[in-house]
Protein backbone atom coordinates (compact mmCIF):
# COMPACT_ATOMS: atom_id res chain seq x y z
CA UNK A 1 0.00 0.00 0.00
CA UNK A 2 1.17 3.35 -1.14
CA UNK A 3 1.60 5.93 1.54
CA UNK A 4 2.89 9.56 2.31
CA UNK A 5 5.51 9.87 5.49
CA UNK A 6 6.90 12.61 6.91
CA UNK A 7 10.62 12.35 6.50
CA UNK A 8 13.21 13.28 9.17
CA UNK A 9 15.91 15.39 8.47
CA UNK A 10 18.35 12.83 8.40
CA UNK A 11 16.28 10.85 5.87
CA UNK A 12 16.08 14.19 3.93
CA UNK A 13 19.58 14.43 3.82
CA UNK A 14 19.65 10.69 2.20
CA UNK A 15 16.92 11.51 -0.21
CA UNK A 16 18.95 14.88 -0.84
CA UNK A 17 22.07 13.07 -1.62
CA UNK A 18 20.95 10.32 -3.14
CA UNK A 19 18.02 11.79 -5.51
CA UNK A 20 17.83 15.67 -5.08
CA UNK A 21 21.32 16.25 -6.63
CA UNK A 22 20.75 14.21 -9.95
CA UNK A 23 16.89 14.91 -10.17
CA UNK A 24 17.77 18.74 -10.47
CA UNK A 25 20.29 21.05 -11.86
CA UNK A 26 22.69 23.04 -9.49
CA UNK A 27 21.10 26.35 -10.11
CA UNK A 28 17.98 24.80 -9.07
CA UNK A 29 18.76 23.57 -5.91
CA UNK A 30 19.14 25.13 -2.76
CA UNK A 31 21.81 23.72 -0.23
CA UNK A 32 21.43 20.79 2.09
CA UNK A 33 22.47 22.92 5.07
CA UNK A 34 19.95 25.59 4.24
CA UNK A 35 16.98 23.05 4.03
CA UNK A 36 18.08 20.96 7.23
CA UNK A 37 18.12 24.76 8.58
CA UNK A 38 14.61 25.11 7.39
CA UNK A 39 13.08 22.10 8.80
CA UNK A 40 14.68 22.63 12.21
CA UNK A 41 12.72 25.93 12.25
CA UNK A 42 9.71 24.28 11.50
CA UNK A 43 9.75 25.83 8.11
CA UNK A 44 9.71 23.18 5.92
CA UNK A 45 8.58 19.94 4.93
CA UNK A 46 9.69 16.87 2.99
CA UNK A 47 7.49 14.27 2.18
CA UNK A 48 8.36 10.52 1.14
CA UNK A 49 6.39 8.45 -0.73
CA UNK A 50 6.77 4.56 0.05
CA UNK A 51 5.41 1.29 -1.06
CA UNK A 52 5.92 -0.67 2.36
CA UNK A 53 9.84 0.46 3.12
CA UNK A 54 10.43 1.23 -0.55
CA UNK A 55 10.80 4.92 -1.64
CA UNK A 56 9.03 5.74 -4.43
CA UNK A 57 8.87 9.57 -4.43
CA UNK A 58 9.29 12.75 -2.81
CA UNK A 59 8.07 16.57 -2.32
CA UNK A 60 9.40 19.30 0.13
CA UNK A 61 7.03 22.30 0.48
CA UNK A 62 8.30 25.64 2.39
CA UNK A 63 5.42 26.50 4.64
CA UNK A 64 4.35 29.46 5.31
CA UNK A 65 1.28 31.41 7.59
CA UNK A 66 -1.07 31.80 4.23
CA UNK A 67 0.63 30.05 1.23
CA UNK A 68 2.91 27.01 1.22
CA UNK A 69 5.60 26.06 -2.25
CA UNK A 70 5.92 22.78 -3.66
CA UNK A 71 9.96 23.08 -3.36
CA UNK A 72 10.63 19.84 -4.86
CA UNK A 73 8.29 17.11 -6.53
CA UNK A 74 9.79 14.07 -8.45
CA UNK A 75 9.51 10.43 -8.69
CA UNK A 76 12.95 8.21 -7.69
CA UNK A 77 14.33 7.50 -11.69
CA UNK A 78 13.44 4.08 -11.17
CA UNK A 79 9.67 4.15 -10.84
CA UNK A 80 8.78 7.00 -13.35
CA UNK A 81 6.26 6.71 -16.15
CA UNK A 82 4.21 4.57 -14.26
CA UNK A 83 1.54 6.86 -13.35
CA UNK A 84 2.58 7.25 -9.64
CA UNK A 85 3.74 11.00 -10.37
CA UNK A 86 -0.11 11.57 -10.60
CA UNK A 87 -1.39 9.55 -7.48
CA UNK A 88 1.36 11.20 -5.43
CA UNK A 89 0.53 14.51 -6.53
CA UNK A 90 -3.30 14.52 -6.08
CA UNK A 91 -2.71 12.84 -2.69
CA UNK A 92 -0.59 15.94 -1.98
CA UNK A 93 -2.90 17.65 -3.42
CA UNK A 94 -6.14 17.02 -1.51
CA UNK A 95 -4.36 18.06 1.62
CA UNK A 96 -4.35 21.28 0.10
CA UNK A 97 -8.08 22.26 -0.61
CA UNK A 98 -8.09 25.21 2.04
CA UNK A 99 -4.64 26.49 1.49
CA UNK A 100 -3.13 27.63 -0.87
CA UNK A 101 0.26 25.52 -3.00
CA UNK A 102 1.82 27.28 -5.30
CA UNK A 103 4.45 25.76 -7.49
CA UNK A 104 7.68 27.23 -9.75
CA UNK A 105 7.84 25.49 -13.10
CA UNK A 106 10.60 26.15 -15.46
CA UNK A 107 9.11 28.17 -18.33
CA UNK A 108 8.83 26.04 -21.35
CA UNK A 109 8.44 29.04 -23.58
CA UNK A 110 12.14 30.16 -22.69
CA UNK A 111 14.86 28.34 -23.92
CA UNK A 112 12.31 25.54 -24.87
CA UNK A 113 13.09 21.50 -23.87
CA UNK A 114 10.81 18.67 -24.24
CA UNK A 115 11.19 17.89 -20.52
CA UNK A 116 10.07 21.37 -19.92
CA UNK A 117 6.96 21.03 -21.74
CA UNK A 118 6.18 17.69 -20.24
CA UNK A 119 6.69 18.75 -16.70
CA UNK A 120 4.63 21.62 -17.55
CA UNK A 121 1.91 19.42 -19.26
CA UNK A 122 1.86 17.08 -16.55
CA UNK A 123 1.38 19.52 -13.85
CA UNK A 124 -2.10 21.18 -15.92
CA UNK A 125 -3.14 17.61 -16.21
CA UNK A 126 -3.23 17.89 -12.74
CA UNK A 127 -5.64 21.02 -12.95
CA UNK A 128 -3.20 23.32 -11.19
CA UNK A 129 -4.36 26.88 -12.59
CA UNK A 130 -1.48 28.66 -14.54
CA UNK A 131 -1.47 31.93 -12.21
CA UNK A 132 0.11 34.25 -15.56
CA UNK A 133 2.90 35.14 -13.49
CA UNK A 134 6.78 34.38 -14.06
CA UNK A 135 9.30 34.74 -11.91
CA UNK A 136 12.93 35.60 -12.55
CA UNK A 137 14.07 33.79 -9.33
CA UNK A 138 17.97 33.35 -9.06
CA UNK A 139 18.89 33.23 -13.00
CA UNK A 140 15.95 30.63 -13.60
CA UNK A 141 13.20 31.70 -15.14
CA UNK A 142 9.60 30.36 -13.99
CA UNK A 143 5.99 30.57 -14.69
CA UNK A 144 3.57 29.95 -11.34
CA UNK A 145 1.01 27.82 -11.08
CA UNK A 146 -1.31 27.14 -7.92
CA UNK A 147 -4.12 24.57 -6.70
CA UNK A 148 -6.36 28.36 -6.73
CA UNK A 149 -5.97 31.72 -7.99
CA UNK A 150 -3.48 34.07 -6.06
CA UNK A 151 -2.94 37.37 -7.26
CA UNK A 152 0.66 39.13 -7.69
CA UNK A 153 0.47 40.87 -4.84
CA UNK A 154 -0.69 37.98 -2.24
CA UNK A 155 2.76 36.55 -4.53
CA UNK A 156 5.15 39.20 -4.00
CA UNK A 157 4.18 39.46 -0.51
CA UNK A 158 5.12 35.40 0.20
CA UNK A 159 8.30 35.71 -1.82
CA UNK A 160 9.50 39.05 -0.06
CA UNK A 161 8.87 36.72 3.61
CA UNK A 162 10.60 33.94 2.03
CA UNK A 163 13.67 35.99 -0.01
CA UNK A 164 14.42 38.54 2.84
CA UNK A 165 16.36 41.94 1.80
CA UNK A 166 18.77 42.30 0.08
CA UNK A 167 18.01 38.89 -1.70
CA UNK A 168 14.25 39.68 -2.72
CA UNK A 169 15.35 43.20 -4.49
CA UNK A 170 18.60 41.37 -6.00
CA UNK A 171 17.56 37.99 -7.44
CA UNK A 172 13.39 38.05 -7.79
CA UNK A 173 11.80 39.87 -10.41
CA UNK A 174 8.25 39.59 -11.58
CA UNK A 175 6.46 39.52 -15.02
CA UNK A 176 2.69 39.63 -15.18
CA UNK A 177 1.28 38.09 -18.61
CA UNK A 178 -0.99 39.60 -20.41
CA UNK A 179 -4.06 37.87 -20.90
């Protein structure tokens, strides 16, 4: 039976090591000692998902008073395209029906991949709402989506909490689409 846990941070720092640092590039990753950091402070939150002892998947959110961030989300190489991406995500997903979860996704209309586009697709499969917002956020560029409509300023305002100064003004920038 498949299952969410709650991982500790020394199981973190396993998954970190052992999935984190090939499942993402190294300007889309922040450190190990800034996350254990994190989830001392009650701050944030990594998720495992297991069949019996076997690890199948995980998510980190940051969590905040009003909105939290799907940090990570990703499916251990072995066990992808086999559907579970979706079962773990709406699981995560209907804990979230009174909160808000808003999540980064590389923009696949900059510098264009098919892994972009599929990561994007996969997420609106998922009926997360494409918010029209990107987010120039440490040299990566983003587009936001969320499990409900935020506006930019409800935005700004979690990212300026999350980015203190000087790193909010220095390395987050904001682009509203036009719809």
């Amino acid at each position: 039976m498949k299952q969410i846990q709650i991982l500790t941070i020394e199981q973190f720092s396993q998954v970190y090591q052992q999935h984190i640092i090939y499942d993402f590039p190294e300007n889309e990753r922040r450190p190990l000692e800034n996350i254990r950091w994190l989830m001392q402070e009650g701050q944030y939150l990594a998720l495992g998902y297991y069949d019996k002892q076997c690890l199948l998947g995980y998510a980190t959110l940051y969590q905040s008073n009003h909105i939290d961030l799907l940090d990570y989300f990703a499916i251990v190489k072995d066990y992808r395209n086999q559907h579970l991406g979706t079962t773990f995500l709406n699981e995560l997903l209907a804990q979230y029906k009174n909160k808000p979860l808003l999540l980064e996704v590389e923009n696949p209309q900059i510098e264009p991949t098919p892994q972009k586009t599929r990561r994007m697709d996969f997420y609106l499969r998922q009926h997360l709402i494409p918010l029209n917002i990107n987010i120039y956020l440490f040299f990566v560029n983003y587009t936001l989506l969320a499990n409900q409509p935020l506006t930019l300023q409800e935005i700004q305002t979690f990212y300026a909490n999350l980015y203190q100064e000087p790193l909010y003004s220095q390395y987050i920038q904001f682009q509203k689409d036009e719809i």
